[in-house]
Protein backbone atom coordinates (compact mmCIF):
# COMPACT_ATOMS: atom_id res chain seq x y z
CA UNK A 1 -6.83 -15.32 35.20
CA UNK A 2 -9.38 -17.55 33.93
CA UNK A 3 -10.72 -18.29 30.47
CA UNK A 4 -13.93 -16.46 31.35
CA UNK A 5 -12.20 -13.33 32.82
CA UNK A 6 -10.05 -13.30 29.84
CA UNK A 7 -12.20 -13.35 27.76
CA UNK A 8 -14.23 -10.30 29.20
CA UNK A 9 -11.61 -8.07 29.70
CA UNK A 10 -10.30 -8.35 26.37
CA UNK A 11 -13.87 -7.82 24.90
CA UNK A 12 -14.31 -4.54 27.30
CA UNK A 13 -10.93 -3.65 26.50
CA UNK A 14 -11.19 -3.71 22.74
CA UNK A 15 -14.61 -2.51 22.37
CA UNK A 16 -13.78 0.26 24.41
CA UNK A 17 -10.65 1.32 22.13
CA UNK A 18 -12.37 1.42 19.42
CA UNK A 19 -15.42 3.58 21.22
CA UNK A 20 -11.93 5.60 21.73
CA UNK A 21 -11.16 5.83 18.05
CA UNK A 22 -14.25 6.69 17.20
CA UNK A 23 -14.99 9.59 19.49
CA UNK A 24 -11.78 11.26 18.05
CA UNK A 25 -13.11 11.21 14.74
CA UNK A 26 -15.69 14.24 13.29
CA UNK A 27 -18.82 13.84 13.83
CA UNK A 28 -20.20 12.86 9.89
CA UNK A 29 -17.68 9.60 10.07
CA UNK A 30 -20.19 8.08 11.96
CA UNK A 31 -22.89 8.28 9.96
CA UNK A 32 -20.45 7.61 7.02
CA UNK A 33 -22.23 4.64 5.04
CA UNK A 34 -20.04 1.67 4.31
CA UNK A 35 -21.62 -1.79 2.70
CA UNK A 36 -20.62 -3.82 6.07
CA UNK A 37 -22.54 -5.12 8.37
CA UNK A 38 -25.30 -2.75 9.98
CA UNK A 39 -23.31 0.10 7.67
CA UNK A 40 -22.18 2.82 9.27
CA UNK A 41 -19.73 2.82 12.62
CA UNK A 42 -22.81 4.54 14.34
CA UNK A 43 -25.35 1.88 13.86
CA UNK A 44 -22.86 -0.67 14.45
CA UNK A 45 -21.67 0.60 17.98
CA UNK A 46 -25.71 0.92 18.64
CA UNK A 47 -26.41 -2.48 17.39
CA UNK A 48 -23.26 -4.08 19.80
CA UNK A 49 -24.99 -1.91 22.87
CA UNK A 50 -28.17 -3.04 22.14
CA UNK A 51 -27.24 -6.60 22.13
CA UNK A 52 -25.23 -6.15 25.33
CA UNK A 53 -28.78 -4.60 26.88
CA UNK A 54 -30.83 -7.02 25.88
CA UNK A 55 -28.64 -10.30 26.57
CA UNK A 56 -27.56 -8.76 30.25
CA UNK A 57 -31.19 -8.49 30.71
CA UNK A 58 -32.18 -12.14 29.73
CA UNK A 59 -29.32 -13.21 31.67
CA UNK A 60 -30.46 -11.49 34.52
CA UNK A 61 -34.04 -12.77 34.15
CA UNK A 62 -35.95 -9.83 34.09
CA UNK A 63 -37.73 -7.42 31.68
CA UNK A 64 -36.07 -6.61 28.47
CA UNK A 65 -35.31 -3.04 28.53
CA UNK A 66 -36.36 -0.94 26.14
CA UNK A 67 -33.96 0.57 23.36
CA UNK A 68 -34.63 3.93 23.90
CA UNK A 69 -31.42 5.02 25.89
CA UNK A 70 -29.02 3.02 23.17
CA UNK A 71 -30.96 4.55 19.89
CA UNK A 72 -31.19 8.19 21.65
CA UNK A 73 -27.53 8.68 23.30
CA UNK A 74 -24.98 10.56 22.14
CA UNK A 75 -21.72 9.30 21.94
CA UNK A 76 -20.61 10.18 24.87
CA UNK A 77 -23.36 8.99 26.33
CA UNK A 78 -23.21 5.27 24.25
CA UNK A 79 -19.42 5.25 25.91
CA UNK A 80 -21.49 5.48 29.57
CA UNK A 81 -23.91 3.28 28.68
CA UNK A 82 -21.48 0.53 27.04
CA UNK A 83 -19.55 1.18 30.42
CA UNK A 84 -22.46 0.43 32.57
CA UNK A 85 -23.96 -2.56 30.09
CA UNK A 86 -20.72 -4.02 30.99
CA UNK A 87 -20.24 -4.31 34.54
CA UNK A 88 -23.32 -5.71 34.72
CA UNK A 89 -22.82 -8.26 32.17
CA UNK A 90 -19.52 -9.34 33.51
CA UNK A 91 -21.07 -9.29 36.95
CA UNK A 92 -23.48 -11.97 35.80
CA UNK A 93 -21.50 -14.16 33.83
CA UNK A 94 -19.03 -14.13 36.78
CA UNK A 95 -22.11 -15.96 38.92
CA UNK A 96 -23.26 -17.67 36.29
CA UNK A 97 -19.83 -19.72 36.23
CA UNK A 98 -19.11 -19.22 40.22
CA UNK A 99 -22.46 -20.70 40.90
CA UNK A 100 -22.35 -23.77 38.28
CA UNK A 101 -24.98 -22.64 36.55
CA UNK A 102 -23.38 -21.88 33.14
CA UNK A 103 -25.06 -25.51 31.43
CA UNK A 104 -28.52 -23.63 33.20
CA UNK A 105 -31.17 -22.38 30.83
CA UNK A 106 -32.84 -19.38 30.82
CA UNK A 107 -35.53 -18.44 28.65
CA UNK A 108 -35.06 -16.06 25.70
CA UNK A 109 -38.63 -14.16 26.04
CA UNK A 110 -37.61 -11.93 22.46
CA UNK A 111 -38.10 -15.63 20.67
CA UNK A 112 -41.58 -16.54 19.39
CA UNK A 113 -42.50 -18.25 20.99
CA UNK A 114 -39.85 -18.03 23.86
CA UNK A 115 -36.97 -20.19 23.67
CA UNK A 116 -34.86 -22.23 26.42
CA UNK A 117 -31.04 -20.83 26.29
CA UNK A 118 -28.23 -22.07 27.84
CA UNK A 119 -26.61 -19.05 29.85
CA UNK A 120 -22.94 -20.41 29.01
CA UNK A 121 -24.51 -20.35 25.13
CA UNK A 122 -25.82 -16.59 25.66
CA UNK A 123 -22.65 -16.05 27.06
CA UNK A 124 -20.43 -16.85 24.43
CA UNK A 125 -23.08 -15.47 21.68
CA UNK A 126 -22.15 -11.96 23.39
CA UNK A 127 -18.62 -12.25 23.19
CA UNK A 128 -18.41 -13.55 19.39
CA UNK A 129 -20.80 -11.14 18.29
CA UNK A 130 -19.08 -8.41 19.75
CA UNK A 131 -15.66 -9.40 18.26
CA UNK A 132 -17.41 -10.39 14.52
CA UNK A 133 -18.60 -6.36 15.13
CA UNK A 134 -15.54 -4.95 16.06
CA UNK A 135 -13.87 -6.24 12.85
CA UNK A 136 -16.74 -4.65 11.20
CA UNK A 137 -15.72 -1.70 12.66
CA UNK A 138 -12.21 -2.14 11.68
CA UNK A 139 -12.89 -2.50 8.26
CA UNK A 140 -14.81 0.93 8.61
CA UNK A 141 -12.17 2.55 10.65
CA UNK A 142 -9.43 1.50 7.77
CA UNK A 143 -11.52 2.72 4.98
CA UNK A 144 -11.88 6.30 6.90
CA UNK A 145 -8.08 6.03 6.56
CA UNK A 146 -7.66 5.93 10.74
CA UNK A 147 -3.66 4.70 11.29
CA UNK A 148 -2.19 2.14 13.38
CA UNK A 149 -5.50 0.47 14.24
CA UNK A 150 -5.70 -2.05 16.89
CA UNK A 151 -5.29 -5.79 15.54
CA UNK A 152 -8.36 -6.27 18.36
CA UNK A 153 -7.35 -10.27 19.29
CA UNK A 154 -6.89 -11.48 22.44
CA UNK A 155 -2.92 -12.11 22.00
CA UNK A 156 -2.79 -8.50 21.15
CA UNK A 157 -4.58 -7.62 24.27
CA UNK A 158 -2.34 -9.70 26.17
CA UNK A 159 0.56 -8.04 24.32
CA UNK A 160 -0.64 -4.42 25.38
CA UNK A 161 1.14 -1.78 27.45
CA UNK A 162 -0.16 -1.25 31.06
CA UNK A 163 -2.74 0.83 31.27
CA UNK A 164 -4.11 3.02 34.40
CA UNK A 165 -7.21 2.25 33.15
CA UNK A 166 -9.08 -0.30 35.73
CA UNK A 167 -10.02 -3.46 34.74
CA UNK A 168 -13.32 -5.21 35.87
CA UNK A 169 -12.41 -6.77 39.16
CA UNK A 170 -13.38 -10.80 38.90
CA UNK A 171 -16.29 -11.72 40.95
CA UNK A 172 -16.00 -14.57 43.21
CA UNK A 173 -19.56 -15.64 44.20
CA UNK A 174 -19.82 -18.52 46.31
CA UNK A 175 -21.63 -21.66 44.68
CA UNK A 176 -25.16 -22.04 46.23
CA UNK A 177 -25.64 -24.98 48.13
């Protein structure tokens, strides 16, 4: 496994646990306010989506979409969408690096005015930002009193039991000529 596959399956791993831990706790926990980060595990699982939608959609170089599906979906339907958000991120960081093209720029169109990006840059902005929001979420989860939380690091991940849960399949795209 490579660096870049490891490094998305352990983010979609993790971020999906704790989606997991969440969904098993009643409903007013999410909304529960906490003085971290966006502060409440609610906004902060929005926020993460959000900035999964909106860098998979740079990345991809088309339209931004609009928020409207991450700010109005239920939980259930955030766990979907993260899903979803996912595969299609991994898909294109997958090309991105099979295709050489992860020194590339792309434009970032929600800068003003728009701003050249590298896509191995946008990349790795995902991937940090989701991990500094997991903790986030940690610390939330811990103060709820949830037990036996995940550590969330990639060693841990390594560490885990199997699971029949799929992983995203690596994408081998062929470098263009």
């Amino acid at each position: 496994m490579d660096l870049l596959d490891r490094l998305l399956e352990h983010d979609r791993w993790t971020t999906e646990r704790i989606l997991a831990i969440c969904h098993s706790l009643p409903p007013q926990a999410l909304t529960t306010p906490f003085a971290i980060g966006p502060g409440t595990l609610d906004a902060t699982l929005r926020h993460m989506i959000g900035n999964l939608q909106v860098w998979t959609d740079l990345l991809n170089e088309r339209p931004v979409s609009p928020p409207d599906a991450v700010q109005n979906a239920t939980l259930d339907g955030l766990v979907t969408l993260s899903n979803a958000l996912y595969k299609d991120f991994a898909l294109v960081a997958r090309r991105l690096q099979a295709s050489g093209c992860l020194d590339a720029c792309c434009m970032d169109t929600l800068d003003d005015p728009p701003t050249a990006k590298s896509n191995g840059g946008m990349i790795a902005h995902v991937l940090t930002h989701n991990m500094h929001h997991r903790c986030e979420l940690l610390q939330m989860l811990g103060q709820l009193g949830v037990p036996a939380l995940i550590e969330g690091d990639v060693l841990s991940w390594e560490a885990r039991p199997p699971t029949t849960a799929p992983a995203l399949a690596p994408v081998h795209v062929p470098a263009q000529p």
